[in-house]
PDB file of N, CA and C in Angstrom:
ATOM      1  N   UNK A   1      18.593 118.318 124.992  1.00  0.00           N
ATOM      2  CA  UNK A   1      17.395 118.387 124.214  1.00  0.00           C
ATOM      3  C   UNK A   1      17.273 119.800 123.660  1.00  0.00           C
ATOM      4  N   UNK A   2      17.001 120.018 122.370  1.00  0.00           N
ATOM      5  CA  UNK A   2      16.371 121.483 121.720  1.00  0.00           C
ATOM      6  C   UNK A   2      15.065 121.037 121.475  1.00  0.00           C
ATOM      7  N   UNK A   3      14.553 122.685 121.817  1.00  0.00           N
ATOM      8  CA  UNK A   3      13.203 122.710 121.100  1.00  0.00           C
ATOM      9  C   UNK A   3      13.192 123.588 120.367  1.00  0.00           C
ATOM     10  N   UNK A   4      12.402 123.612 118.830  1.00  0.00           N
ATOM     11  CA  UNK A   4      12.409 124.459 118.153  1.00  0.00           C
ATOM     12  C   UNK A   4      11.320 125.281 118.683  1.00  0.00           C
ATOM     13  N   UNK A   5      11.192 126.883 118.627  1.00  0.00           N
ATOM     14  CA  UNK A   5       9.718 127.521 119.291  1.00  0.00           C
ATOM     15  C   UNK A   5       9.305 128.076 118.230  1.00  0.00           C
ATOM     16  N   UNK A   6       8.140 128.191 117.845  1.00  0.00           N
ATOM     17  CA  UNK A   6       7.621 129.071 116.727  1.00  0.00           C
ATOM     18  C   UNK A   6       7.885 130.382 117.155  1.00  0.00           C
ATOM     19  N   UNK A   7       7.550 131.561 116.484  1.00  0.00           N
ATOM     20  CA  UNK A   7       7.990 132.889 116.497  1.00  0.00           C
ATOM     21  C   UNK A   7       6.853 133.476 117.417  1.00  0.00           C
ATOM     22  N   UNK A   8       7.016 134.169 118.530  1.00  0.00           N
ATOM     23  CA  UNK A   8       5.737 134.874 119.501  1.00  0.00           C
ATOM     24  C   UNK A   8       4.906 135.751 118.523  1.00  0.00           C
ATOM     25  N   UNK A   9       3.766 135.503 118.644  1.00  0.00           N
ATOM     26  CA  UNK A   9       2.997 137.204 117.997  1.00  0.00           C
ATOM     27  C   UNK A   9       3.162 138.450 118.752  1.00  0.00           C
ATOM     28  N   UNK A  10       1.929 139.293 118.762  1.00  0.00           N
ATOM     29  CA  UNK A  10       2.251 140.647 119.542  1.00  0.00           C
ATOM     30  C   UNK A  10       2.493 140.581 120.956  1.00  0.00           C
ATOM     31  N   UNK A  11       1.416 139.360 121.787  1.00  0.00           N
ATOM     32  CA  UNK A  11       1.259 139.036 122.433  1.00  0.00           C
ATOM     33  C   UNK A  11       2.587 138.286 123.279  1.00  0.00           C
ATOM     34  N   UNK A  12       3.764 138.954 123.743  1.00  0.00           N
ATOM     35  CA  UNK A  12       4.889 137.762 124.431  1.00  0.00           C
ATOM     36  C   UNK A  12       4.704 137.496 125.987  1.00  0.00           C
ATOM     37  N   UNK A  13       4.091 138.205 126.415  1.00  0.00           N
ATOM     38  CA  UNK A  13       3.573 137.800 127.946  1.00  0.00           C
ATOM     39  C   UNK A  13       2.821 136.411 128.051  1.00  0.00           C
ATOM     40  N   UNK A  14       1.975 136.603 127.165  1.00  0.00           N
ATOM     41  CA  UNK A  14       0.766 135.371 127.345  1.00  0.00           C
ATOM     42  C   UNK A  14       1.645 134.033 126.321  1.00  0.00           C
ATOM     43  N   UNK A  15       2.484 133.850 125.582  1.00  0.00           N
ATOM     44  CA  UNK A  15       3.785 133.543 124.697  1.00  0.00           C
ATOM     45  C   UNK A  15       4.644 132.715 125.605  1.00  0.00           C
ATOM     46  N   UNK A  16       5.143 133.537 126.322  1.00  0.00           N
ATOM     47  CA  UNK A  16       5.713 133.208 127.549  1.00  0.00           C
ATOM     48  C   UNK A  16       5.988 132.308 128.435  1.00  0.00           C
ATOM     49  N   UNK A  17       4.564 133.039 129.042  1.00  0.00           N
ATOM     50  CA  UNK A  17       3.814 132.099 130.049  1.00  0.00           C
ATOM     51  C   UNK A  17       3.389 130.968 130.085  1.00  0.00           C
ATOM     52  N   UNK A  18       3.287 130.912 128.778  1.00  0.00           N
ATOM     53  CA  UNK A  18       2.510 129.424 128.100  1.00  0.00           C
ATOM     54  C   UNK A  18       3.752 128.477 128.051  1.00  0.00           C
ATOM     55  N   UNK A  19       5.094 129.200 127.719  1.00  0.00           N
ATOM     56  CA  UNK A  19       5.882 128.125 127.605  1.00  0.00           C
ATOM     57  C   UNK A  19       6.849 127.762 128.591  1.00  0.00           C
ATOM     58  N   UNK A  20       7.189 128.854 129.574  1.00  0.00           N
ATOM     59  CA  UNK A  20       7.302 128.378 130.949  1.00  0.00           C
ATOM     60  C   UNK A  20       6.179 126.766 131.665  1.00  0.00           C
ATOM     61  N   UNK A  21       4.722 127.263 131.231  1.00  0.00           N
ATOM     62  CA  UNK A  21       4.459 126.141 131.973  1.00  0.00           C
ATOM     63  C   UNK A  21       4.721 124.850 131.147  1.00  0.00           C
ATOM     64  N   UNK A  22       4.598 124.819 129.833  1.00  0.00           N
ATOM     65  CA  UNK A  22       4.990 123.982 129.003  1.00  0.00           C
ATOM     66  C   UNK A  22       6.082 122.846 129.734  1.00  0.00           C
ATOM     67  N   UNK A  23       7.100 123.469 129.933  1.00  0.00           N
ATOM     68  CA  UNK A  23       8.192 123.257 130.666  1.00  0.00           C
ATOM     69  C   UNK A  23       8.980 122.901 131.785  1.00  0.00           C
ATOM     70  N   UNK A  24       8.095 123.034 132.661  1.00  0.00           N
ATOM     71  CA  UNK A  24       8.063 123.199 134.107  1.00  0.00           C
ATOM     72  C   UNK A  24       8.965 121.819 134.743  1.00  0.00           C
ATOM     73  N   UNK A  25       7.822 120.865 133.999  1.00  0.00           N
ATOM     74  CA  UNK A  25       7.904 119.312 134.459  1.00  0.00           C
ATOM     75  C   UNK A  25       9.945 118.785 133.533  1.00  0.00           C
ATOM     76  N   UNK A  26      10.201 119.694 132.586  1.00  0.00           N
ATOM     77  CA  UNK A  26      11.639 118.901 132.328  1.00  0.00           C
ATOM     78  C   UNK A  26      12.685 119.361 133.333  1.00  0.00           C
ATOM     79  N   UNK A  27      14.246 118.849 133.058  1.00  0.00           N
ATOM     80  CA  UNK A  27      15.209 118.992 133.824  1.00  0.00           C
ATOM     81  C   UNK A  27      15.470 120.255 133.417  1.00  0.00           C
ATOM     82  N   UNK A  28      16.973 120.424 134.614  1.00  0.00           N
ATOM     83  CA  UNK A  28      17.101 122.143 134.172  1.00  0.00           C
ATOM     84  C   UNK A  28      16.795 122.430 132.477  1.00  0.00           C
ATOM     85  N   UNK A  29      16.515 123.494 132.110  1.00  0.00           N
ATOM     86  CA  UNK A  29      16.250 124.032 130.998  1.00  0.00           C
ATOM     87  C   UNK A  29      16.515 125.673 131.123  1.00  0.00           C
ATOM     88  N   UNK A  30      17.319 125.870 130.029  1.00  0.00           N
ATOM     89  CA  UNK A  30      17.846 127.346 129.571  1.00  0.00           C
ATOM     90  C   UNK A  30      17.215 127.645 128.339  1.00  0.00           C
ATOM     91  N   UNK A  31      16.612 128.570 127.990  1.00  0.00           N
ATOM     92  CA  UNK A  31      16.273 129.373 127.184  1.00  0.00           C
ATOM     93  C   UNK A  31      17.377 130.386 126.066  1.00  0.00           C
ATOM     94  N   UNK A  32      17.361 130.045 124.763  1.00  0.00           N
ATOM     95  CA  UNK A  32      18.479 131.152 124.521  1.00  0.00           C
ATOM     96  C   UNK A  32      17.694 131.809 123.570  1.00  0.00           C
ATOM     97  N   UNK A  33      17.845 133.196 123.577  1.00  0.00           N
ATOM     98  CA  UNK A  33      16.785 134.081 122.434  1.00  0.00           C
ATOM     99  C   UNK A  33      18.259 134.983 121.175  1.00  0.00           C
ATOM    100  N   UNK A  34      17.334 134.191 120.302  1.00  0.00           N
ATOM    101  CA  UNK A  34      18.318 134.568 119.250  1.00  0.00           C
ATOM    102  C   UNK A  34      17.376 135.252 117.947  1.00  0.00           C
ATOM    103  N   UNK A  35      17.407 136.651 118.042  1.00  0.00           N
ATOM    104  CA  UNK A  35      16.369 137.251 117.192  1.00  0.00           C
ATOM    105  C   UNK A  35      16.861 138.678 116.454  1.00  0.00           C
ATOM    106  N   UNK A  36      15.893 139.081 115.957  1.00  0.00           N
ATOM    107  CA  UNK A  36      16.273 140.287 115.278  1.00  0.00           C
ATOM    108  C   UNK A  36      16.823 141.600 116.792  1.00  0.00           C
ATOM    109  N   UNK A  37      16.886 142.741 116.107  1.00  0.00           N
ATOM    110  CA  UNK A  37      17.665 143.568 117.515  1.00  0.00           C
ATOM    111  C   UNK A  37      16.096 143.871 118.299  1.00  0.00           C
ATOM    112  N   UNK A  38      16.016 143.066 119.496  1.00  0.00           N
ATOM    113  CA  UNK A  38      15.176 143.567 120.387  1.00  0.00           C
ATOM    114  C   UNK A  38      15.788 143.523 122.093  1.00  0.00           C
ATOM    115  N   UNK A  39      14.871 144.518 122.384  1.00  0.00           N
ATOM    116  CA  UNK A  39      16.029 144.712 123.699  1.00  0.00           C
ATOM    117  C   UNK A  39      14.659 143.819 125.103  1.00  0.00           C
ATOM    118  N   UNK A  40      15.358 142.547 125.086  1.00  0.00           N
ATOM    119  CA  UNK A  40      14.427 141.430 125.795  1.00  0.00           C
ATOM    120  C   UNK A  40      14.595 141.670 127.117  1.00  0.00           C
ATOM    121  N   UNK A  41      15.528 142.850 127.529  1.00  0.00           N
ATOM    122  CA  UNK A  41      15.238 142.961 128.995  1.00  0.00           C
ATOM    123  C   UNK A  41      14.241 143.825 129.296  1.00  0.00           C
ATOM    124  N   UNK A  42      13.840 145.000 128.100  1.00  0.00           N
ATOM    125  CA  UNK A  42      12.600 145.329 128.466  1.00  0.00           C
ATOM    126  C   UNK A  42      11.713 144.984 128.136  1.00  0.00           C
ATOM    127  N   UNK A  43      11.269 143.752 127.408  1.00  0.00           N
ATOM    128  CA  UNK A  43       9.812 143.019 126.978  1.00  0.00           C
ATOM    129  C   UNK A  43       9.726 141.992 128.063  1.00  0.00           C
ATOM    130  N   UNK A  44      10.626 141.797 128.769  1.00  0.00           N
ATOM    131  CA  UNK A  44      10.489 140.816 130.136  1.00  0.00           C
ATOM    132  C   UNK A  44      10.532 141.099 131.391  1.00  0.00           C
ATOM    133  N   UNK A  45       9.943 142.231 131.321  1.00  0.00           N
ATOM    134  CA  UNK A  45      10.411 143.270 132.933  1.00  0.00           C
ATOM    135  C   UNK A  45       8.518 143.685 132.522  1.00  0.00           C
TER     136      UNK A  45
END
């Protein structure tokens, strides 16, 4: 299954969070972030 995600605003914590729980209830699920150059290990820490 893909999901398309709309683009986060300023806000990616609350972004996030929302779509973790979104999610919770399907089978495994991987996330892949494919974006302009941002360094997502520090917007997720």
């Amino acid at each position: 299954m893909v999901l398309e995600l709309k683009t986060p605003d300023d806000n990616f914590i609350d972004y996030y969070t929302d779509l973790i729980e979104k999610v919770k209830e399907l089978p495994t699920t991987m996330f892949v972030l494919a974006s302009q150059d941002l360094n997502f290990d520090e917007i997720l820490k």
